[in-house]
PDB file of N, CA and C in Angstrom:
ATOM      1  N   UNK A   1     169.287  93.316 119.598  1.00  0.00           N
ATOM      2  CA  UNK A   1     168.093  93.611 120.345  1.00  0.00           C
ATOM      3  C   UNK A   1     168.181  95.064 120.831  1.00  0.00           C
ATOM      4  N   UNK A   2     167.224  95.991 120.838  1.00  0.00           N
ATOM      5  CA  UNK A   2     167.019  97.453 121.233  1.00  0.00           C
ATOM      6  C   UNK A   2     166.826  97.068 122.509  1.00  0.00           C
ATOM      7  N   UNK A   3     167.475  98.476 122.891  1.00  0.00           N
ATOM      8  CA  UNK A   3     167.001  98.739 124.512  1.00  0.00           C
ATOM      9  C   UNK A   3     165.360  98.535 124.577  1.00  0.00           C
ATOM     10  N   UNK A   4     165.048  98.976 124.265  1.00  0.00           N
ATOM     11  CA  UNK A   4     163.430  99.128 124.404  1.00  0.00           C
ATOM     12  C   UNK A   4     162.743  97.290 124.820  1.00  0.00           C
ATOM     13  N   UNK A   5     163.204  96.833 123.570  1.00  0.00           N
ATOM     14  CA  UNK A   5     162.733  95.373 123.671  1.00  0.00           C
ATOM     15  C   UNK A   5     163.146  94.989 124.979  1.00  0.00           C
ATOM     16  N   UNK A   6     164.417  94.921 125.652  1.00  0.00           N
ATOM     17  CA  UNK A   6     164.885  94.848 126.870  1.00  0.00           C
ATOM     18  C   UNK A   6     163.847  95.630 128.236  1.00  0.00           C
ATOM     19  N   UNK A   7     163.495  96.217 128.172  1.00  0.00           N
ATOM     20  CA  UNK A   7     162.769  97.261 128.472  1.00  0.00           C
ATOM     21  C   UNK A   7     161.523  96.554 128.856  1.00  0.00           C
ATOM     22  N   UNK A   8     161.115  95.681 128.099  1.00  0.00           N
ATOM     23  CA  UNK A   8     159.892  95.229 127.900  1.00  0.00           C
ATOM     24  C   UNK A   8     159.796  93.699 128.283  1.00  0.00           C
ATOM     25  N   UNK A   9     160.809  93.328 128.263  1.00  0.00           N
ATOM     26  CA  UNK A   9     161.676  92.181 128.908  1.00  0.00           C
ATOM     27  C   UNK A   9     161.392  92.055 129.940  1.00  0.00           C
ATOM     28  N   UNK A  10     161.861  93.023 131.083  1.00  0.00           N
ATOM     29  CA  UNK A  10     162.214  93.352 132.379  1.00  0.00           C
ATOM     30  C   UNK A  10     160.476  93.147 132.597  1.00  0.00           C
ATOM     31  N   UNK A  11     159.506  93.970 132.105  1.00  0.00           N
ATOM     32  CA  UNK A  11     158.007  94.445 133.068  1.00  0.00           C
ATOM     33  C   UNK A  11     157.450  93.581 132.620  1.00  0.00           C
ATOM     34  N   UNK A  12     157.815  92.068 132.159  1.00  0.00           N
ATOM     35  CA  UNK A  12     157.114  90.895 132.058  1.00  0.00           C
ATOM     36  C   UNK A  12     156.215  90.877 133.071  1.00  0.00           C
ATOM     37  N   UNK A  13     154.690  90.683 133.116  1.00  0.00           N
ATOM     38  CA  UNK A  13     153.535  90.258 134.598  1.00  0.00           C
ATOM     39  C   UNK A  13     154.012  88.737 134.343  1.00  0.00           C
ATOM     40  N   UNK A  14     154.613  87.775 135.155  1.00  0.00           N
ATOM     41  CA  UNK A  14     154.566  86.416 135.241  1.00  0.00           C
ATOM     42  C   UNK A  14     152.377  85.682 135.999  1.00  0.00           C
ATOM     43  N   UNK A  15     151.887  86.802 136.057  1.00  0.00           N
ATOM     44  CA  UNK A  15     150.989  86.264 136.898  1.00  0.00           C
ATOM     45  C   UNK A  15     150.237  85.703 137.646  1.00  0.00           C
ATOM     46  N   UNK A  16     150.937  85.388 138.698  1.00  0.00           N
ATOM     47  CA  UNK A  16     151.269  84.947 139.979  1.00  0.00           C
ATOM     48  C   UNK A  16     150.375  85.883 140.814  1.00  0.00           C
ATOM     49  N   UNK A  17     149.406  85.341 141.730  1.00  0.00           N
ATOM     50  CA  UNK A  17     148.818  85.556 142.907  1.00  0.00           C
ATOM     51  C   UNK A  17     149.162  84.780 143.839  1.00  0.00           C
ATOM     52  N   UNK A  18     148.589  85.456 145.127  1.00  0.00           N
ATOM     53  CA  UNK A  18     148.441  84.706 146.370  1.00  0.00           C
ATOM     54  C   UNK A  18     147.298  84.208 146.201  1.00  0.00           C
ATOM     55  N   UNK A  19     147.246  82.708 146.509  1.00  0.00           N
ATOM     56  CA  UNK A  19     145.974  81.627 146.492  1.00  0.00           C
ATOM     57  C   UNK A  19     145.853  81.064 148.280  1.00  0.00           C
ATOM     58  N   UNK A  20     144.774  81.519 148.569  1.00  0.00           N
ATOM     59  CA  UNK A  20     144.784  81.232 149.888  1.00  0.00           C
ATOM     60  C   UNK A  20     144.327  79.648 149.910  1.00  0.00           C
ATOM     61  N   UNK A  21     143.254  79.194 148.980  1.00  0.00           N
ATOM     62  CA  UNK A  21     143.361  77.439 149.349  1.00  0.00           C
ATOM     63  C   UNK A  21     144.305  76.515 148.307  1.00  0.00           C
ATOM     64  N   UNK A  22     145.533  77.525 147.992  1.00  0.00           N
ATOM     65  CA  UNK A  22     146.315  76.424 147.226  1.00  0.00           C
ATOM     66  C   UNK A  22     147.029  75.013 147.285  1.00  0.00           C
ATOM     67  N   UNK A  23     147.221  75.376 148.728  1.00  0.00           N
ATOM     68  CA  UNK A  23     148.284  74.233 149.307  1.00  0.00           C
ATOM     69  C   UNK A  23     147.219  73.525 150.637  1.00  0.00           C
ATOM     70  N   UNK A  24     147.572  72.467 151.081  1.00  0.00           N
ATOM     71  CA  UNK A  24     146.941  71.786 152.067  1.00  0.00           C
ATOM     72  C   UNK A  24     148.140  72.157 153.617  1.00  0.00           C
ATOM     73  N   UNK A  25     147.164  72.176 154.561  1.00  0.00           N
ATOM     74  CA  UNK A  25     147.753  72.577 155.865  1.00  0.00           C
ATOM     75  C   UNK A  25     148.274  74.148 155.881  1.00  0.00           C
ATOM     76  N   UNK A  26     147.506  74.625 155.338  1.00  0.00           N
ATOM     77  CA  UNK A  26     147.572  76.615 155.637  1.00  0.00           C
ATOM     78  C   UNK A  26     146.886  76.252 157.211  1.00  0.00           C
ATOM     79  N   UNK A  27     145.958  76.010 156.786  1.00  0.00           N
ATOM     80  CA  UNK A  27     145.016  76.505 158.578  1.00  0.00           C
ATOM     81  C   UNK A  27     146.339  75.838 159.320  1.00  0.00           C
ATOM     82  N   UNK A  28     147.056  74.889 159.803  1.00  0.00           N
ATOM     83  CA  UNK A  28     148.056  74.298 160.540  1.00  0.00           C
ATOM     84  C   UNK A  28     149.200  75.599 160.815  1.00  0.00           C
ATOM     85  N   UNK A  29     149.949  76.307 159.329  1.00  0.00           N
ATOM     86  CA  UNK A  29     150.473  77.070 159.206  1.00  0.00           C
ATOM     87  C   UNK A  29     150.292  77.943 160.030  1.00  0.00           C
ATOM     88  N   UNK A  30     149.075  78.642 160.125  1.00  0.00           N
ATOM     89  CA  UNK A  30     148.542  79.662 160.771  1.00  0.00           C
ATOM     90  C   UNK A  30     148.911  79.663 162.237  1.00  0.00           C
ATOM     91  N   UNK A  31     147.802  78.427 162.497  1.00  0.00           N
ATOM     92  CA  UNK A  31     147.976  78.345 163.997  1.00  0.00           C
ATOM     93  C   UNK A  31     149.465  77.938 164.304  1.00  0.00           C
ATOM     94  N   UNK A  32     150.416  77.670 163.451  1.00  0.00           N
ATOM     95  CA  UNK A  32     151.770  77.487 164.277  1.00  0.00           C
ATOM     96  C   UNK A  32     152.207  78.998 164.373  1.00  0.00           C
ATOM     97  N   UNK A  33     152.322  79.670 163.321  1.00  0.00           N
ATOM     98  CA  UNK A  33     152.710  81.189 163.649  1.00  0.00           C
ATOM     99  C   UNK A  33     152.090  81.797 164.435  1.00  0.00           C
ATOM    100  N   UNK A  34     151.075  81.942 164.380  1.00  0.00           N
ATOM    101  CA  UNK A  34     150.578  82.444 165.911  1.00  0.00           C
ATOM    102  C   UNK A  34     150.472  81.949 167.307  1.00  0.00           C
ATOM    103  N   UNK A  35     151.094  80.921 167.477  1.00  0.00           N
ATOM    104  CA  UNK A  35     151.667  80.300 168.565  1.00  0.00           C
ATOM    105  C   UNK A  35     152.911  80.797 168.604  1.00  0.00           C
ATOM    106  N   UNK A  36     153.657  80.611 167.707  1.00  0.00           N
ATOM    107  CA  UNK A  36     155.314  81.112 167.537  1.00  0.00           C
ATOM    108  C   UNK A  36     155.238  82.811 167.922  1.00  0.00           C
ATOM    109  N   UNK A  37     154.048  83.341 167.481  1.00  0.00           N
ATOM    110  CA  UNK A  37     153.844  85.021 167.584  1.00  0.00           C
ATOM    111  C   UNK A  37     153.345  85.476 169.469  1.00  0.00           C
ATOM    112  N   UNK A  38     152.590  84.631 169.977  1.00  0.00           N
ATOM    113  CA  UNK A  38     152.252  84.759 171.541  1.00  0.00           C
ATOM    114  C   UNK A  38     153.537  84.082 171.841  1.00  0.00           C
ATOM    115  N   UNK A  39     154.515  82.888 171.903  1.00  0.00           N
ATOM    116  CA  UNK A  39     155.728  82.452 172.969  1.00  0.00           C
ATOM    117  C   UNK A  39     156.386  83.787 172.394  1.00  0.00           C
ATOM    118  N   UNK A  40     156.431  84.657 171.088  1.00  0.00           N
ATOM    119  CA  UNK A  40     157.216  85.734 171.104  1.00  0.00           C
ATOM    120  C   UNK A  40     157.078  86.863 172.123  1.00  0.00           C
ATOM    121  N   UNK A  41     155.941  86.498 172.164  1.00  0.00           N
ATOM    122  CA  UNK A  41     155.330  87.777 172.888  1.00  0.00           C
ATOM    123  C   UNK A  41     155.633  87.758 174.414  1.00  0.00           C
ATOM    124  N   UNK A  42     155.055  86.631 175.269  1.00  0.00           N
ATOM    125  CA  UNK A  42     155.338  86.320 176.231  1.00  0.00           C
ATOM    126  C   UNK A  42     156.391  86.682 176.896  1.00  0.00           C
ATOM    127  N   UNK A  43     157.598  86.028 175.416  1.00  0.00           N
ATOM    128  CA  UNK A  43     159.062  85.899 176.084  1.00  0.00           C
ATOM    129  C   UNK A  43     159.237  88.025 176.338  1.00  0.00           C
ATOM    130  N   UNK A  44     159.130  88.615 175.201  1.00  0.00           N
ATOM    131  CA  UNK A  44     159.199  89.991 175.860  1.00  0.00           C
ATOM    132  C   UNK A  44     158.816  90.732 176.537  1.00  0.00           C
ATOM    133  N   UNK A  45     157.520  89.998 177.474  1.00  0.00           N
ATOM    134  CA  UNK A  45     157.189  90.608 178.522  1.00  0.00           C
ATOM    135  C   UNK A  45     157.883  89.816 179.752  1.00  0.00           C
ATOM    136  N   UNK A  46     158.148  88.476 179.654  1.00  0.00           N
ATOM    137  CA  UNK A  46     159.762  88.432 180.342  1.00  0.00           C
ATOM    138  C   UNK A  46     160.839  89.203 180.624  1.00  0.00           C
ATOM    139  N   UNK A  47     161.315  89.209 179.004  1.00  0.00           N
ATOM    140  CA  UNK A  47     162.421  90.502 178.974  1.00  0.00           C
ATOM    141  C   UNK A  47     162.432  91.551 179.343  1.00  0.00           C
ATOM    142  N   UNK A  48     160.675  92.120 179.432  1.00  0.00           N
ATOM    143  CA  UNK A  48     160.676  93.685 179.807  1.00  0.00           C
ATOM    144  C   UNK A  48     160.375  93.550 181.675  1.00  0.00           C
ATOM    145  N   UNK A  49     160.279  92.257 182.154  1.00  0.00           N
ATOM    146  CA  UNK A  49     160.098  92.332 183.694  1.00  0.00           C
ATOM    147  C   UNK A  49     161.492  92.474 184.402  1.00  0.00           C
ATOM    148  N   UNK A  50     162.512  91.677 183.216  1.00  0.00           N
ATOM    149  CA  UNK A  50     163.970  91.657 184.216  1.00  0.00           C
ATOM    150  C   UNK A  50     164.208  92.496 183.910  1.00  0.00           C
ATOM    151  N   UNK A  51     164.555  93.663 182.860  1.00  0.00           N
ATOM    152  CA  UNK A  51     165.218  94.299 182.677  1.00  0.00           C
ATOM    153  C   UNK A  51     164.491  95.440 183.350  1.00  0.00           C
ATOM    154  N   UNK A  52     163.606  95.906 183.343  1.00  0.00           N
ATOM    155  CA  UNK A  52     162.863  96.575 184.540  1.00  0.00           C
ATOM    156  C   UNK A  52     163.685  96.302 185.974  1.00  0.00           C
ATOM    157  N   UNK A  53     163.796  95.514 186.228  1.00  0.00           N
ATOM    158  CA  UNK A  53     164.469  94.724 187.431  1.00  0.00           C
ATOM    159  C   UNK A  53     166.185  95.119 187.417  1.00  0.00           C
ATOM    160  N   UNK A  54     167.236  95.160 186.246  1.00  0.00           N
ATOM    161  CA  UNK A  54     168.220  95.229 186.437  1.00  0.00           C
ATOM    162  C   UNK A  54     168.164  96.685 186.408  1.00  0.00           C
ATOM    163  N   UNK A  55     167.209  97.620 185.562  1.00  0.00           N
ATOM    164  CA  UNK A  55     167.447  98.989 185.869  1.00  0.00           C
ATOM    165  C   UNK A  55     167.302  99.391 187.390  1.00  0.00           C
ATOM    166  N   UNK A  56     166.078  99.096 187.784  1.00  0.00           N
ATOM    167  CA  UNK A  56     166.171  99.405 189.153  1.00  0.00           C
ATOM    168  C   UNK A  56     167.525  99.077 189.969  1.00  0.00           C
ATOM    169  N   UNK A  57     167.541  97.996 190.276  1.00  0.00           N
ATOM    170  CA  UNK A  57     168.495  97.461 190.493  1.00  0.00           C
ATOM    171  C   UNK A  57     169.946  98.429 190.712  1.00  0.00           C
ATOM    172  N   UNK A  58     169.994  98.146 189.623  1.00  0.00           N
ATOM    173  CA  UNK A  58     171.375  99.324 189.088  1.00  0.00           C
ATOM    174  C   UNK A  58     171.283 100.647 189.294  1.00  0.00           C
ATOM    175  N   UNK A  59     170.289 101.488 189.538  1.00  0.00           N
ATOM    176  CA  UNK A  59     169.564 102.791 189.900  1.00  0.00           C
ATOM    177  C   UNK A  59     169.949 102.675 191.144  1.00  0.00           C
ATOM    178  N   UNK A  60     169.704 101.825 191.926  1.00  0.00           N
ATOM    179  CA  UNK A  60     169.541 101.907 194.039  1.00  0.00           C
ATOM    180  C   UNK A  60     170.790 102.061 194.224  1.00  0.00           C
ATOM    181  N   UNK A  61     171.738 101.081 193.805  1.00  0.00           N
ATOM    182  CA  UNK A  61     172.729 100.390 193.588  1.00  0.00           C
ATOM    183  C   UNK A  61     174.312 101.276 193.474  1.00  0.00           C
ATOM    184  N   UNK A  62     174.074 102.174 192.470  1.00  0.00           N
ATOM    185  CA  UNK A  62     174.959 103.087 191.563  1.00  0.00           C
ATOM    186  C   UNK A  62     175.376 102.363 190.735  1.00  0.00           C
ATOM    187  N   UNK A  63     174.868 101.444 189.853  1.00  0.00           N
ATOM    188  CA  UNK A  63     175.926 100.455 189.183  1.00  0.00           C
ATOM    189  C   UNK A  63     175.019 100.863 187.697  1.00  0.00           C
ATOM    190  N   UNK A  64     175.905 102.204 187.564  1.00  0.00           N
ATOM    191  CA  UNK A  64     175.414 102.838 186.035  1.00  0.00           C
ATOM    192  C   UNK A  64     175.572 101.731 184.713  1.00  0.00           C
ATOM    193  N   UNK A  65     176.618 100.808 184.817  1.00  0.00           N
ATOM    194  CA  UNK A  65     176.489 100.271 183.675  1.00  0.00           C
ATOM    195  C   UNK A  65     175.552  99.036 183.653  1.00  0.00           C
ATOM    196  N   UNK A  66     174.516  98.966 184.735  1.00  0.00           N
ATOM    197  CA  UNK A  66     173.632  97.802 184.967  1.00  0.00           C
ATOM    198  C   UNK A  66     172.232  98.966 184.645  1.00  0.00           C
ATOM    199  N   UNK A  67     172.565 100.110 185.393  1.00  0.00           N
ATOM    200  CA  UNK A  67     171.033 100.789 184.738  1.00  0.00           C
ATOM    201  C   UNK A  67     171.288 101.075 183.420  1.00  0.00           C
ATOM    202  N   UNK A  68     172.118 101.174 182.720  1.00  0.00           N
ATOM    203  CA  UNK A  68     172.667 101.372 181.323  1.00  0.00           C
ATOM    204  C   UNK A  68     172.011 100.300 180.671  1.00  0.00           C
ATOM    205  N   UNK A  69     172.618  99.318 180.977  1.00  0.00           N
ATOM    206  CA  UNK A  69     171.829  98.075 180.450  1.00  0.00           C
ATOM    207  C   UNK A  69     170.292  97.569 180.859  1.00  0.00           C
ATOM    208  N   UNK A  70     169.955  97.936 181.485  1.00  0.00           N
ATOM    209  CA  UNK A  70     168.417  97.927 182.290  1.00  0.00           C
ATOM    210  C   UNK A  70     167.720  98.617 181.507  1.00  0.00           C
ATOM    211  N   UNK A  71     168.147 100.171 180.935  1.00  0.00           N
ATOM    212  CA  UNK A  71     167.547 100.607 179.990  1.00  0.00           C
ATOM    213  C   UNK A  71     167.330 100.362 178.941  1.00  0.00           C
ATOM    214  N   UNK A  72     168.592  99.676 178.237  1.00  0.00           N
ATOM    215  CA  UNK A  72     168.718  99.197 177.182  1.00  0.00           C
ATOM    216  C   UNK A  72     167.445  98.258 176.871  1.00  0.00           C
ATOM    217  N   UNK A  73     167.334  97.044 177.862  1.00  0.00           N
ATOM    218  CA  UNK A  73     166.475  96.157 177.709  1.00  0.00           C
ATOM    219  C   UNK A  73     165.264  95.992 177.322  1.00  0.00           C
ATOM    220  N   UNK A  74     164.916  97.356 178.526  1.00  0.00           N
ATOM    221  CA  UNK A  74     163.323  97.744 178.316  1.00  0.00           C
ATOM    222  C   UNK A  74     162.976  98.516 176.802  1.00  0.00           C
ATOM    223  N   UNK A  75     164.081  99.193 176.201  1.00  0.00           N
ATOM    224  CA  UNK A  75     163.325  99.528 175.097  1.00  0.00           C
ATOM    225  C   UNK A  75     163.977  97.961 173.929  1.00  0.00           C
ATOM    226  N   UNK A  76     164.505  97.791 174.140  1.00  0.00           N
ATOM    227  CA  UNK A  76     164.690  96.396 172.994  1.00  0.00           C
ATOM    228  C   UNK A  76     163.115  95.414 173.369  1.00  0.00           C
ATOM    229  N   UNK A  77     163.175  95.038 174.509  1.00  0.00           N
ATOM    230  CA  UNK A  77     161.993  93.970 174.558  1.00  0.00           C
ATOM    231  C   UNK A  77     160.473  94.953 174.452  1.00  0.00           C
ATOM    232  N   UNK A  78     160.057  96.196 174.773  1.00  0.00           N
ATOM    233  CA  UNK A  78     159.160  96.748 174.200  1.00  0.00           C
ATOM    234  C   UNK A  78     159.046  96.728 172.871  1.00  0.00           C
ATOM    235  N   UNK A  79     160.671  97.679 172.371  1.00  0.00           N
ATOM    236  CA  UNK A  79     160.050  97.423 170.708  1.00  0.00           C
ATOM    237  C   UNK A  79     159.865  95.647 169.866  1.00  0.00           C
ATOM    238  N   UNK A  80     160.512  95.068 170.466  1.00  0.00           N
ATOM    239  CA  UNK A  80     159.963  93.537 170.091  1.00  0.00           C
ATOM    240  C   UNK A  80     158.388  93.381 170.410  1.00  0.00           C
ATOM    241  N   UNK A  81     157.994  93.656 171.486  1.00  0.00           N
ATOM    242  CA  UNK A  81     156.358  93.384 171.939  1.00  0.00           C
ATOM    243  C   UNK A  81     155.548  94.606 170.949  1.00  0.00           C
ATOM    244  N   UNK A  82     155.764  95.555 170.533  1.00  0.00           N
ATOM    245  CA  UNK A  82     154.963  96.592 169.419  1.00  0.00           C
ATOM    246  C   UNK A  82     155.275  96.248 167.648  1.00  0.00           C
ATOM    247  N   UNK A  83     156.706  95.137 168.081  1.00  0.00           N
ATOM    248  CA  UNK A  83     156.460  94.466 166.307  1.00  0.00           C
ATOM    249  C   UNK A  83     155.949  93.768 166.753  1.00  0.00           C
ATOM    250  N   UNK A  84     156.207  92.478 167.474  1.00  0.00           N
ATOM    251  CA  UNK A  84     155.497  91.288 167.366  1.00  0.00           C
ATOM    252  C   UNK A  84     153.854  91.488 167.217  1.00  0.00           C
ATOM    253  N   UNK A  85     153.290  92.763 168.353  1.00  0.00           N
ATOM    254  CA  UNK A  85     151.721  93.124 168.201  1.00  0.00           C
ATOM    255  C   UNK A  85     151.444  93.594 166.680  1.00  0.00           C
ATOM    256  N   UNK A  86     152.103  94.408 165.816  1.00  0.00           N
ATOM    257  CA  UNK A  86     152.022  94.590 164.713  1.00  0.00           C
ATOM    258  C   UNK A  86     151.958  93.808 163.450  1.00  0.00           C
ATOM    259  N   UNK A  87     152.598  92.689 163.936  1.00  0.00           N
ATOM    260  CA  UNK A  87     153.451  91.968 162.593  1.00  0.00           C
ATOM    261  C   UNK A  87     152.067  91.645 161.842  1.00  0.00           C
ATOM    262  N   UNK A  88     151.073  90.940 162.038  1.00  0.00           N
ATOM    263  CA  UNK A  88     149.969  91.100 160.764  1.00  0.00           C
ATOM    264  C   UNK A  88     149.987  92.492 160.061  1.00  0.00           C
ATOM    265  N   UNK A  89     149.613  93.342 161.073  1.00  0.00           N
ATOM    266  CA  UNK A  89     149.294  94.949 160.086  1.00  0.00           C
ATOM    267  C   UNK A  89     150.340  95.123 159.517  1.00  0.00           C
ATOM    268  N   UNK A  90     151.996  95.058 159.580  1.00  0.00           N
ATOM    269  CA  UNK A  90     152.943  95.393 158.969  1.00  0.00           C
ATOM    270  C   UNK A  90     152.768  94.748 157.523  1.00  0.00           C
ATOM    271  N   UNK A  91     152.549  92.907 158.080  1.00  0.00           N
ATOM    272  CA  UNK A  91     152.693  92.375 156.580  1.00  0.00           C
ATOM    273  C   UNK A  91     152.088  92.783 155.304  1.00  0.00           C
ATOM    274  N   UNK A  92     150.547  92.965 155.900  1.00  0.00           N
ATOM    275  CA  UNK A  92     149.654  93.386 155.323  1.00  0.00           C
ATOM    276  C   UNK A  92     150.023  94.930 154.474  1.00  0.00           C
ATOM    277  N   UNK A  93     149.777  95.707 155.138  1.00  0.00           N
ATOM    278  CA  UNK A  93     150.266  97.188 154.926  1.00  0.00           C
ATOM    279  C   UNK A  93     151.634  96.881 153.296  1.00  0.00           C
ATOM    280  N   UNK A  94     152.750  96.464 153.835  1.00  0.00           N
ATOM    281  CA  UNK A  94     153.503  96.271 152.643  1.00  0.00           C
ATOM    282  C   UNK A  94     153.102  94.997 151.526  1.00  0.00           C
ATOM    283  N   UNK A  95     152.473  94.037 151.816  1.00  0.00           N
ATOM    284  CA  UNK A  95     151.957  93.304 150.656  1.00  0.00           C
ATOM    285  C   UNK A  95     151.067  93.988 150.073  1.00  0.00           C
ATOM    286  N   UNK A  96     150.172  94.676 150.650  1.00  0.00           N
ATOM    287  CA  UNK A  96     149.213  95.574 149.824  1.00  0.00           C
ATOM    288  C   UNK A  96     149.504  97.048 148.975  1.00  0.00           C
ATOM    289  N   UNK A  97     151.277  97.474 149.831  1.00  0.00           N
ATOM    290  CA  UNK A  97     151.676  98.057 148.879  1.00  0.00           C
ATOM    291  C   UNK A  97     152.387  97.930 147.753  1.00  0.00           C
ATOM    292  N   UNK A  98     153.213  96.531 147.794  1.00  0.00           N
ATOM    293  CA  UNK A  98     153.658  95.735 147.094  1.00  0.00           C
ATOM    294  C   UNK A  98     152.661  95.074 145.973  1.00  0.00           C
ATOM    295  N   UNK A  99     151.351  95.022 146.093  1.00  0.00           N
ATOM    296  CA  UNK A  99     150.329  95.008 145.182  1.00  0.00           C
ATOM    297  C   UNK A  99     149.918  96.150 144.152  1.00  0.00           C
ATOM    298  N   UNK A 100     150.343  96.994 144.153  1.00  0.00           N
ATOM    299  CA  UNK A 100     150.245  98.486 143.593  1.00  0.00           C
ATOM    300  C   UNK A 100     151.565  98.772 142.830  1.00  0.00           C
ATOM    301  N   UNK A 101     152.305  97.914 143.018  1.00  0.00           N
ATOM    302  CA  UNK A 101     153.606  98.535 141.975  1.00  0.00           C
ATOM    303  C   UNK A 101     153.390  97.561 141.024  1.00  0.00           C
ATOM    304  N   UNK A 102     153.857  98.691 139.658  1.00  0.00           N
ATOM    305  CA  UNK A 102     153.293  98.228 138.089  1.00  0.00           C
ATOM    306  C   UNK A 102     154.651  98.454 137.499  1.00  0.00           C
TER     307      UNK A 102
END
């Protein structure tokens, strides 16, 4: 067998789409992830109230390795609350670029 044939092998289209009424209980699907996507959310505006709280805290305090970690928090549970707000546009954005490669 030539490289080439191999070649040609590999860029098989199996053609495969996404079928949005393929399967039964999508709408169920949905609404569980976006339930699962707000308790995500929630919980990091939790995370971003204590840790707000241990920075201060640790700031009044002098207890640098508590504002250390106080800081830490607030940007971990922010950047969780700007994916979690994202996560449709992200998916989207790369499935649709993932639609474009040939």
């Amino acid at each position: 067998m030539y490289l080439a044939d191999k070649v040609v092998q590999l860029a098989y289209d199996p053609g495969i789409k996404p079928n949005e009424g393929g399967l039964p209980g999508l709408a169920v699907l949905k609404q569980v992830m976006g339930s699962i996507n707000l308790f995500g959310i929630v919980a990091a505006v939790g995370a971003l109230a204590v840790s707000a709280g241990v920075w201060a805290w640790g700031h009044h305090s002098g207890g640098h390795q508590a504002e250390a970690n106080g800081k830490k928090g607030v940007l971990v549970s922010a950047g969780a609350a700007l994916l979690l707000g994202a996560a449709n546009g992200v998916v989207a954005f790369f499935s649709t670029l993932g639609t474009q490669v040939h």
